[in-house]
N, C-alpha and C. Protein backbone atom coordinates (compact mmCIF):
# COMPACT_ATOMS: atom_id res chain seq x y z
N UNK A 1 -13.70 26.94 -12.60
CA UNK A 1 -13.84 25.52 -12.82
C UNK A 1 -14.85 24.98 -11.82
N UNK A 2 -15.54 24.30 -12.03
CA UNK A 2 -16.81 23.86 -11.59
C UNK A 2 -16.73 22.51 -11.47
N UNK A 3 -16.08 21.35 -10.02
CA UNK A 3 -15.94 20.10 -10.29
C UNK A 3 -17.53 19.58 -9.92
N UNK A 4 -17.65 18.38 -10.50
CA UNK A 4 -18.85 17.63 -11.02
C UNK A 4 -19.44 16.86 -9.73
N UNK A 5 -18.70 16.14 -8.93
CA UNK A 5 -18.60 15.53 -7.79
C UNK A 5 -18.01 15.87 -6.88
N UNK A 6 -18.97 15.32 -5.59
CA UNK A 6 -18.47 15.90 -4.25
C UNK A 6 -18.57 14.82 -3.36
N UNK A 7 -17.28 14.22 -2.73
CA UNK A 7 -17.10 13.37 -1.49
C UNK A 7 -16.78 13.56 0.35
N UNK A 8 -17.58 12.72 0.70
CA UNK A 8 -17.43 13.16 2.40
C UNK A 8 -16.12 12.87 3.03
N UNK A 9 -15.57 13.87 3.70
CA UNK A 9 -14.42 13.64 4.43
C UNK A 9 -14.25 14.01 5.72
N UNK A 10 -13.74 13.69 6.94
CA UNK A 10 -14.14 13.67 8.06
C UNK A 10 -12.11 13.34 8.40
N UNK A 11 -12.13 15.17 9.01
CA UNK A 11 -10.99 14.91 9.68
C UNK A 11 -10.47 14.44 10.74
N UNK A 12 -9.71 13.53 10.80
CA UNK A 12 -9.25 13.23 12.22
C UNK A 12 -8.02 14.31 13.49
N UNK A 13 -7.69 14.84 12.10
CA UNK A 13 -6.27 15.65 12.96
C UNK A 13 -6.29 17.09 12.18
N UNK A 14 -7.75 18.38 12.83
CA UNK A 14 -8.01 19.29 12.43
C UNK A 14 -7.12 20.13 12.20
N UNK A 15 -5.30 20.48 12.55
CA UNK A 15 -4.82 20.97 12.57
C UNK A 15 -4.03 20.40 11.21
N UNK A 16 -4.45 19.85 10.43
CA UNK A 16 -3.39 19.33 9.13
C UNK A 16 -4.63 19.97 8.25
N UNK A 17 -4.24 20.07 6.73
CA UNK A 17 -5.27 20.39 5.78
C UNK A 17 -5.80 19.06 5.41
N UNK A 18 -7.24 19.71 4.56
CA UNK A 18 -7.74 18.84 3.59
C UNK A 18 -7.36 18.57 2.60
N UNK A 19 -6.87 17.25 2.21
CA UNK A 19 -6.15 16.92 0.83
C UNK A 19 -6.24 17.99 -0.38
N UNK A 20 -5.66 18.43 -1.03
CA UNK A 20 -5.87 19.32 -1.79
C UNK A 20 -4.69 19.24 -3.20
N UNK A 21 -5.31 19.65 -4.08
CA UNK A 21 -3.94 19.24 -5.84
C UNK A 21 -3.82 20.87 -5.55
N UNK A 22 -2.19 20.58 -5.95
CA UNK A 22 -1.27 22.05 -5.90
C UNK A 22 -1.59 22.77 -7.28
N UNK A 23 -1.81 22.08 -8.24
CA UNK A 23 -2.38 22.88 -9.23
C UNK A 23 -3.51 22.50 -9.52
N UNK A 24 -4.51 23.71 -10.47
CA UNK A 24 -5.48 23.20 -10.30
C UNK A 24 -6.04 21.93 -11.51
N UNK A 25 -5.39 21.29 -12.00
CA UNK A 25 -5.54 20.23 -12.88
C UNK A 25 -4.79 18.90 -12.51
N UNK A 26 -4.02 18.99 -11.71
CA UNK A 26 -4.42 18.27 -11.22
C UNK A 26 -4.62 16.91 -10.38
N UNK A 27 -4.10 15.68 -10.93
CA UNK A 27 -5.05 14.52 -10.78
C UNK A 27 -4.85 14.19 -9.30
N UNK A 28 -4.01 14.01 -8.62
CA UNK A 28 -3.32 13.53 -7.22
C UNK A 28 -3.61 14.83 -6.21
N UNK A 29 -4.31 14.72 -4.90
CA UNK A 29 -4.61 15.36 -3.91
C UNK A 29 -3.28 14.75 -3.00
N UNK A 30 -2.79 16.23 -2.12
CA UNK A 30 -1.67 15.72 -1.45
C UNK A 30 -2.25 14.96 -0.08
N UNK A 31 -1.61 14.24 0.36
CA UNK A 31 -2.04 13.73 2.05
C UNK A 31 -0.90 14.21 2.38
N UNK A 32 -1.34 14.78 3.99
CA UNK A 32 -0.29 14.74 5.50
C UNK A 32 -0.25 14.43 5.97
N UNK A 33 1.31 14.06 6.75
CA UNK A 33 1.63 12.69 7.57
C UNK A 33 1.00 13.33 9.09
N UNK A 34 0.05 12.15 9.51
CA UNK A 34 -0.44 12.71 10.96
C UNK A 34 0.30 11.99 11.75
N UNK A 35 1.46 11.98 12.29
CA UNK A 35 2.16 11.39 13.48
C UNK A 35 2.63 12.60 14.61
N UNK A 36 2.68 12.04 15.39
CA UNK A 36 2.84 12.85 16.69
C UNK A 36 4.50 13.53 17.07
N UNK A 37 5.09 12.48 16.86
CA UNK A 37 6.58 12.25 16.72
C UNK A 37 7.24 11.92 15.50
N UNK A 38 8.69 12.26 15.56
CA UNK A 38 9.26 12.31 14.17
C UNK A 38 8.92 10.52 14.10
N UNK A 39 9.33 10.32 12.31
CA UNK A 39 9.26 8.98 12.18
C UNK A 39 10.12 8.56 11.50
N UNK A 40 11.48 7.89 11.69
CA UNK A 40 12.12 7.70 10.67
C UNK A 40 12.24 6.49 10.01
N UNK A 41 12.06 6.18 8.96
CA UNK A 41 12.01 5.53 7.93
C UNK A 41 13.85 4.98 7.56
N UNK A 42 14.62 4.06 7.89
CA UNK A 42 15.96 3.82 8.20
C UNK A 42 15.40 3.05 5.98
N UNK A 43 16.83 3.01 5.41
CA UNK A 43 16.61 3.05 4.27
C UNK A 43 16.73 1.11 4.27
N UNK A 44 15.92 0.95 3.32
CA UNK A 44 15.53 -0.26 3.55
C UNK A 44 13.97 -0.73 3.80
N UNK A 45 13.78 0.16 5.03
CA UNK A 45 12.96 -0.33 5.61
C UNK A 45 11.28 0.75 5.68
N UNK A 46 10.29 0.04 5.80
CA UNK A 46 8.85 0.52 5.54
C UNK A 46 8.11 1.17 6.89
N UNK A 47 7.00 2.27 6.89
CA UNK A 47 6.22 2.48 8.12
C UNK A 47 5.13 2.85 7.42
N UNK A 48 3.90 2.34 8.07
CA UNK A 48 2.35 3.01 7.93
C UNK A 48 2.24 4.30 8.58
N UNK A 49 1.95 5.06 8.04
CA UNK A 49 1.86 6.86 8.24
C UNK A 49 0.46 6.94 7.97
N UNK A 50 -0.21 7.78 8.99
CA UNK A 50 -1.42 7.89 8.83
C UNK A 50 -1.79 9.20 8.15
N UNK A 51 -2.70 9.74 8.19
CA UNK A 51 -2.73 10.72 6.75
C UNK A 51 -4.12 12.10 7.90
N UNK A 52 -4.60 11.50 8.69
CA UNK A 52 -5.85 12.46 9.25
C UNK A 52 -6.86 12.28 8.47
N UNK A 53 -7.06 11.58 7.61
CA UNK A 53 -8.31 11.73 7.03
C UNK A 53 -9.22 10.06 6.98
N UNK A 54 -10.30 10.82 6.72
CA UNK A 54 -11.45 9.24 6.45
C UNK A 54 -12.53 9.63 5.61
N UNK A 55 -12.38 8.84 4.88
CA UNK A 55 -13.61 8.74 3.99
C UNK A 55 -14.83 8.47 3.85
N UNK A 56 -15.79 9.29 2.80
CA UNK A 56 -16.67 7.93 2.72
C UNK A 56 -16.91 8.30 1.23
N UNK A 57 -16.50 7.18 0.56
CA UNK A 57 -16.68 7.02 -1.11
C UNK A 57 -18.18 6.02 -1.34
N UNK A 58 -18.59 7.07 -2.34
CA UNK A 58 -19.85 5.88 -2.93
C UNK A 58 -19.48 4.57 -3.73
N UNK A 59 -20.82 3.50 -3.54
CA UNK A 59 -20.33 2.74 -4.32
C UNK A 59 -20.00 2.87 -5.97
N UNK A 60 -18.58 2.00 -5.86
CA UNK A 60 -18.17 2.14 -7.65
C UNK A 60 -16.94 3.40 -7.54
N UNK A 61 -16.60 3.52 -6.10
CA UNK A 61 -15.34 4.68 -6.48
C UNK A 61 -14.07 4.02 -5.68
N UNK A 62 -13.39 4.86 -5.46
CA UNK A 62 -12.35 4.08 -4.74
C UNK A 62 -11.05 5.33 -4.73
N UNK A 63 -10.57 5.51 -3.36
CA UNK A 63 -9.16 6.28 -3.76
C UNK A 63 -7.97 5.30 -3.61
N UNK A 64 -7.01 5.65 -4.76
CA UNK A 64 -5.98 5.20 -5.18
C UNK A 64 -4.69 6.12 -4.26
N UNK A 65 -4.13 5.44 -3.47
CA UNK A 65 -2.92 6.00 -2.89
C UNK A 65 -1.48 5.99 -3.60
N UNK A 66 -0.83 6.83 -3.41
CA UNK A 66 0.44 6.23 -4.89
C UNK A 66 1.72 7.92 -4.24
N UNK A 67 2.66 7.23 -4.66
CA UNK A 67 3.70 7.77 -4.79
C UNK A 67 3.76 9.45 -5.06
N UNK A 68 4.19 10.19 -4.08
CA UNK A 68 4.38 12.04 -4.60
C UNK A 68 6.30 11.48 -5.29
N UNK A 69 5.84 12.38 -6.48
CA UNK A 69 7.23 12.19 -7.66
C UNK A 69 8.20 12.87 -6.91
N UNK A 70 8.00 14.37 -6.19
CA UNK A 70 9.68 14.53 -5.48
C UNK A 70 10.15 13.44 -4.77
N UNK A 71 9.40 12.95 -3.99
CA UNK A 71 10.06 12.04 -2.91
C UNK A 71 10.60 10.87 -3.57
N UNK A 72 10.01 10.40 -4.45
CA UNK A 72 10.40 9.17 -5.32
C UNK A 72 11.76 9.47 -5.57
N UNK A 73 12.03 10.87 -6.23
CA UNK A 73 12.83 11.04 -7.00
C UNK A 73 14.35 11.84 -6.18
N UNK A 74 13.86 12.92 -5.06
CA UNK A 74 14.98 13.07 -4.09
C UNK A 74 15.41 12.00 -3.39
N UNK A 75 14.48 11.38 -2.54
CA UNK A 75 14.89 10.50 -1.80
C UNK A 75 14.58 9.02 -2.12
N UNK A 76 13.93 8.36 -3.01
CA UNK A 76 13.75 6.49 -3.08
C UNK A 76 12.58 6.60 -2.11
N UNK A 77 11.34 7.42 -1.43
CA UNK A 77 10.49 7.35 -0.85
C UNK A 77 9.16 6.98 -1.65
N UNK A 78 8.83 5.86 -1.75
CA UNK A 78 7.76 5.48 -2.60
C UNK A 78 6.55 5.02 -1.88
N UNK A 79 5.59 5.17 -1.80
CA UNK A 79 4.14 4.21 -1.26
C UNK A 79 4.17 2.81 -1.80
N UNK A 80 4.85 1.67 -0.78
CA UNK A 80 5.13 0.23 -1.52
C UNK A 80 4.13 -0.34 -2.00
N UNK A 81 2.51 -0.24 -1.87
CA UNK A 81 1.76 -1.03 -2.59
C UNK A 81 1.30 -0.25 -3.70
N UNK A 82 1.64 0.25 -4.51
CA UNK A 82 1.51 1.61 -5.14
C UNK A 82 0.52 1.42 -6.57
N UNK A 83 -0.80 1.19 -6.53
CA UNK A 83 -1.81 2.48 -5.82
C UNK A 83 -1.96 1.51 -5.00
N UNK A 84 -2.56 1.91 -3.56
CA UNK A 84 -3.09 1.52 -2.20
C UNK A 84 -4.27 1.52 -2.85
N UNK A 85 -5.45 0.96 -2.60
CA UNK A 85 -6.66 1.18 -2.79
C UNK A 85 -7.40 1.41 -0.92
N UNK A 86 -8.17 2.78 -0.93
CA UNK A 86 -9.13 2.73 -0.34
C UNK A 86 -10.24 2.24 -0.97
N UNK A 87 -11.06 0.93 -0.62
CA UNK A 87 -12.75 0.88 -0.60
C UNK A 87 -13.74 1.54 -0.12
N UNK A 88 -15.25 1.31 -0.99
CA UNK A 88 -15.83 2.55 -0.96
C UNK A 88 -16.70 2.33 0.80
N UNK A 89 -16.41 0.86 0.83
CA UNK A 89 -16.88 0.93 2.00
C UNK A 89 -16.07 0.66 3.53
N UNK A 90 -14.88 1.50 3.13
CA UNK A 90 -13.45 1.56 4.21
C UNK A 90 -14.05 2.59 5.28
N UNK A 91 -13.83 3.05 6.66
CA UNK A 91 -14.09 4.09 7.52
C UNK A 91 -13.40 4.47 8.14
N UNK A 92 -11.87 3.51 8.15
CA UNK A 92 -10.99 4.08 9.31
C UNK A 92 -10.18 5.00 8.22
N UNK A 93 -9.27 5.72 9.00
CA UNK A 93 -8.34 6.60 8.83
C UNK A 93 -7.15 5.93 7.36
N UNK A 94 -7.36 6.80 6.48
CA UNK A 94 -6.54 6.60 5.42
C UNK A 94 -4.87 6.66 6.10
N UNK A 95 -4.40 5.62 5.73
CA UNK A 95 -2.46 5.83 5.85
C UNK A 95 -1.62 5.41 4.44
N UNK A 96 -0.78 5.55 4.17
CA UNK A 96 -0.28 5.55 3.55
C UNK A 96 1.55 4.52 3.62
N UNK A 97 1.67 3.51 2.85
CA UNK A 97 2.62 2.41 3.45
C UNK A 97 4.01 3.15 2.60
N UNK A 98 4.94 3.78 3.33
CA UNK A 98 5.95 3.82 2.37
C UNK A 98 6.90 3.00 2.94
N UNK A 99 7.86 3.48 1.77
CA UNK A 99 9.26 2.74 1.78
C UNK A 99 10.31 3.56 1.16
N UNK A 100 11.51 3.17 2.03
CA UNK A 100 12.76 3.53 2.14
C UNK A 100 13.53 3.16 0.74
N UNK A 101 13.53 3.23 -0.13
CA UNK A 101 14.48 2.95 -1.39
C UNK A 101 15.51 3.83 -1.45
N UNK A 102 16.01 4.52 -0.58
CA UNK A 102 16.99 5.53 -0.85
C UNK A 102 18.25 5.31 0.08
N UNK A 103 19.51 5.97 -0.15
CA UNK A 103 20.65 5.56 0.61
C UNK A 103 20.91 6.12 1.47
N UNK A 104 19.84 7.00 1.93
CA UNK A 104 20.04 7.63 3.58
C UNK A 104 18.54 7.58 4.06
N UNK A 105 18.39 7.23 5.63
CA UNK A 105 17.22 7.25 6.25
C UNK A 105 16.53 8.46 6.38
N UNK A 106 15.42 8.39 5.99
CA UNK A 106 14.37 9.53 5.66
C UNK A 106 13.53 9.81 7.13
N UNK A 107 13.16 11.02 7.45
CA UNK A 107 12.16 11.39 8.33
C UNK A 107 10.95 11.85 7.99
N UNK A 108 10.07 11.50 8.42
CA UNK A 108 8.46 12.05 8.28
C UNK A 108 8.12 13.08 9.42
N UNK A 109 7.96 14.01 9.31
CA UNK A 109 7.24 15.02 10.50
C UNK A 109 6.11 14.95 10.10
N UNK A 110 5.13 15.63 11.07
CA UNK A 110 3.71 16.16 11.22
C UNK A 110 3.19 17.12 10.21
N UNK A 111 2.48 16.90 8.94
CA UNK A 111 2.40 17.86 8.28
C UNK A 111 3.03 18.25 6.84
N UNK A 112 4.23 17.20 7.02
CA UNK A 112 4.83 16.36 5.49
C UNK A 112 4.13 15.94 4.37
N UNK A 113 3.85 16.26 3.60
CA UNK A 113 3.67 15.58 2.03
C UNK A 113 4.07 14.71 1.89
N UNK A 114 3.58 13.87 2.05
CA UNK A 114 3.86 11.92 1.81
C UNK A 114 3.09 11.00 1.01
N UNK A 115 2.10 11.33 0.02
CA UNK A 115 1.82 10.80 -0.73
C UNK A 115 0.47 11.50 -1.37
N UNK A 116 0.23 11.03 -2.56
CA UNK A 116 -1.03 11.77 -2.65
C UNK A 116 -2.59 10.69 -3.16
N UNK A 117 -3.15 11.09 -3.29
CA UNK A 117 -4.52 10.67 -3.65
C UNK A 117 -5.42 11.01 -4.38
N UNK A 118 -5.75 9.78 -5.53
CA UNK A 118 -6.46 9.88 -6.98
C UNK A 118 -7.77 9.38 -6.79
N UNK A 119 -9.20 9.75 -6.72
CA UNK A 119 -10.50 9.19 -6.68
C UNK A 119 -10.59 8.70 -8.15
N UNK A 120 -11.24 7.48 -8.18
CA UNK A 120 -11.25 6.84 -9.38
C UNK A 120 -12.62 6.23 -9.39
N UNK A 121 -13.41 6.27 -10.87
CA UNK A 121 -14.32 5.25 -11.12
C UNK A 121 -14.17 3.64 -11.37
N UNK A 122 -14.58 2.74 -10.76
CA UNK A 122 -14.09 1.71 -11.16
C UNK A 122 -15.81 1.27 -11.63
N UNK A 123 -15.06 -0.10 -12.32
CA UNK A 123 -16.35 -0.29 -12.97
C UNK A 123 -15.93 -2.03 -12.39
N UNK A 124 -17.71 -2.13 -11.70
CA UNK A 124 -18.10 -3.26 -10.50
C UNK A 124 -18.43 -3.98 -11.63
N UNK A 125 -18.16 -5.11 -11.54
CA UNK A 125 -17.95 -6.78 -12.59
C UNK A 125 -18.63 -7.71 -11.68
N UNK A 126 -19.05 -8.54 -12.72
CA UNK A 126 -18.72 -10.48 -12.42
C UNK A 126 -17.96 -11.01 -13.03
N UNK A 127 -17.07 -12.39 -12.32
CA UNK A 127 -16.70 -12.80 -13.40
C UNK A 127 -17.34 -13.97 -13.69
N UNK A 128 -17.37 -14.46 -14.41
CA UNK A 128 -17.99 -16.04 -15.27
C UNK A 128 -17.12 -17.01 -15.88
N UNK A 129 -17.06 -17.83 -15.15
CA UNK A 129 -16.01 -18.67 -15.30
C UNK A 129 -16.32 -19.26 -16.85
N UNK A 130 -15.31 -19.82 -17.40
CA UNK A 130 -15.30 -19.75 -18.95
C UNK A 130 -14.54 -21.04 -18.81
N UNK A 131 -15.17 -22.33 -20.01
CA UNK A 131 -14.09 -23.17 -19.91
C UNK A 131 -13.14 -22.81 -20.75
N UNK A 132 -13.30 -21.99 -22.04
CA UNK A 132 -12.22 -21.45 -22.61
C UNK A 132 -12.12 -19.80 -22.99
N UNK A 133 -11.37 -19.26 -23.82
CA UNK A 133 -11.39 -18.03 -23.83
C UNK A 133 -11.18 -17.48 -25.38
N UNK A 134 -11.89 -15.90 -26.08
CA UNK A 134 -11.47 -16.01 -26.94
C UNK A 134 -9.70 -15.73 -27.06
N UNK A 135 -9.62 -15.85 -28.72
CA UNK A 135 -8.33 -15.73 -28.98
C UNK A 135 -7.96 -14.29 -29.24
N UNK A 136 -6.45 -14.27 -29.45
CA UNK A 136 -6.19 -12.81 -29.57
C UNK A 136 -5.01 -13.03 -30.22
N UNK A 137 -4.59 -12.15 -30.56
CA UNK A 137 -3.31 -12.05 -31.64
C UNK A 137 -2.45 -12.31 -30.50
N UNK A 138 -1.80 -11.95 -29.75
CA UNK A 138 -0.40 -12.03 -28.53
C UNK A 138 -0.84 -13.38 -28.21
N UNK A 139 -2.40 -13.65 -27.69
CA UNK A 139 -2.58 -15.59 -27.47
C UNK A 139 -1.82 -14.96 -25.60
N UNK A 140 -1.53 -16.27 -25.45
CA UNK A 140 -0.97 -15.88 -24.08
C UNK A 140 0.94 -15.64 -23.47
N UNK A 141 1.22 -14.97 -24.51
CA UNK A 141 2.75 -14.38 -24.75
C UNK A 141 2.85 -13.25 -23.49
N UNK A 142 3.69 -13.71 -22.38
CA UNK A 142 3.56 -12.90 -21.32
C UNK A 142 4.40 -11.66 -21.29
N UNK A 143 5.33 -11.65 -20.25
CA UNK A 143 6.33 -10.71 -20.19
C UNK A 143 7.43 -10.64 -21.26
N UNK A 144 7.19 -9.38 -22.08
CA UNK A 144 8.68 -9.51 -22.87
C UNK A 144 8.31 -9.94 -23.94
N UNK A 145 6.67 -11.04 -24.31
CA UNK A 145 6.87 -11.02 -25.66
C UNK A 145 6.32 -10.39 -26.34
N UNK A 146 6.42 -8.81 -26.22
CA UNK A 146 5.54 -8.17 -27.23
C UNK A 146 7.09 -7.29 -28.22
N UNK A 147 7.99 -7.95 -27.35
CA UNK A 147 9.18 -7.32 -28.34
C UNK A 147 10.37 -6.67 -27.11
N UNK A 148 11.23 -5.61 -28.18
CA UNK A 148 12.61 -5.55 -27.20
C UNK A 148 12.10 -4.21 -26.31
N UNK A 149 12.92 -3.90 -26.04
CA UNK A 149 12.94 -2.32 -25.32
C UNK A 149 12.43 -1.16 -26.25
N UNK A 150 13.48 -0.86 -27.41
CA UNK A 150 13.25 0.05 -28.19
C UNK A 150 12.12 -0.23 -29.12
């Protein structure tokens, strides 16, 4: 497999790896928690975990930070702004904000799988203010009115 694009990364904490997807398809690169000392996360409650890494994304990309599914799913450990956005023109050290959703307090060591990371194209806009807008079938029917559950 032959990927298409290649981004600069610049480790801060040489003794952790380079983000890397456990299989090779894919989409989410894992990050590791770079802290020095354990960190515990009491349930409830949130910590910024830094990850060792820094970027530099071209313009029009962006990494998306977001939730690893075991942790979600063993423990209520989620990334609370979930996706985080790195900008393409960010330089400090990627971290990662989680949170405690689970009924026992969680620990982070050095070297933990704590979230992972999606490079994404975004597509750079204006907007133009409009005094009105077209129409659409839904019109402006918000939450819930597109029908029930099932």
């Amino acid at each position: 497999m032959t990927l298409q694009t290649q981004f600069l990364i610049k480790r801060t904490a040489k003794d952790l790896p380079i983000p890397a997807r456990q299989t090779k398809s894919a989409a989410g690169l894992d990050l590791y928690a770079n802290v020095t000392d354990k960190v515990i996360i009491k349930k409830g409650e949130r910590a910024l975990i830094p990850t060792g890494i820094k970027l530099a994304l071209p313009f029009g990309y962006e990494a998306q930070i977001r939730s690893r599914s075991g942790l979600a799913h063993k423990y209520g450990v989620v990334v609370l702004n979930s996706p985080g956005t790195v900008d393409a023109d960010y330089r400090g050290e990627v971290k990662a904000l989680l949170i405690n959703h689970g009924t026992e307090d969680f620990t982070v060591e050095r070297g933990d799988r704590i979230a992972q990371m999606v490079i994404a194209k975004i597509e750079m806009c204006e907007l133009t203010e409009a005094d009105t807008l077209p129409d659409t079938e839904r019109g402006e029917g918000g939450y819930g009115s597109t029908g029930g559950i099932k």
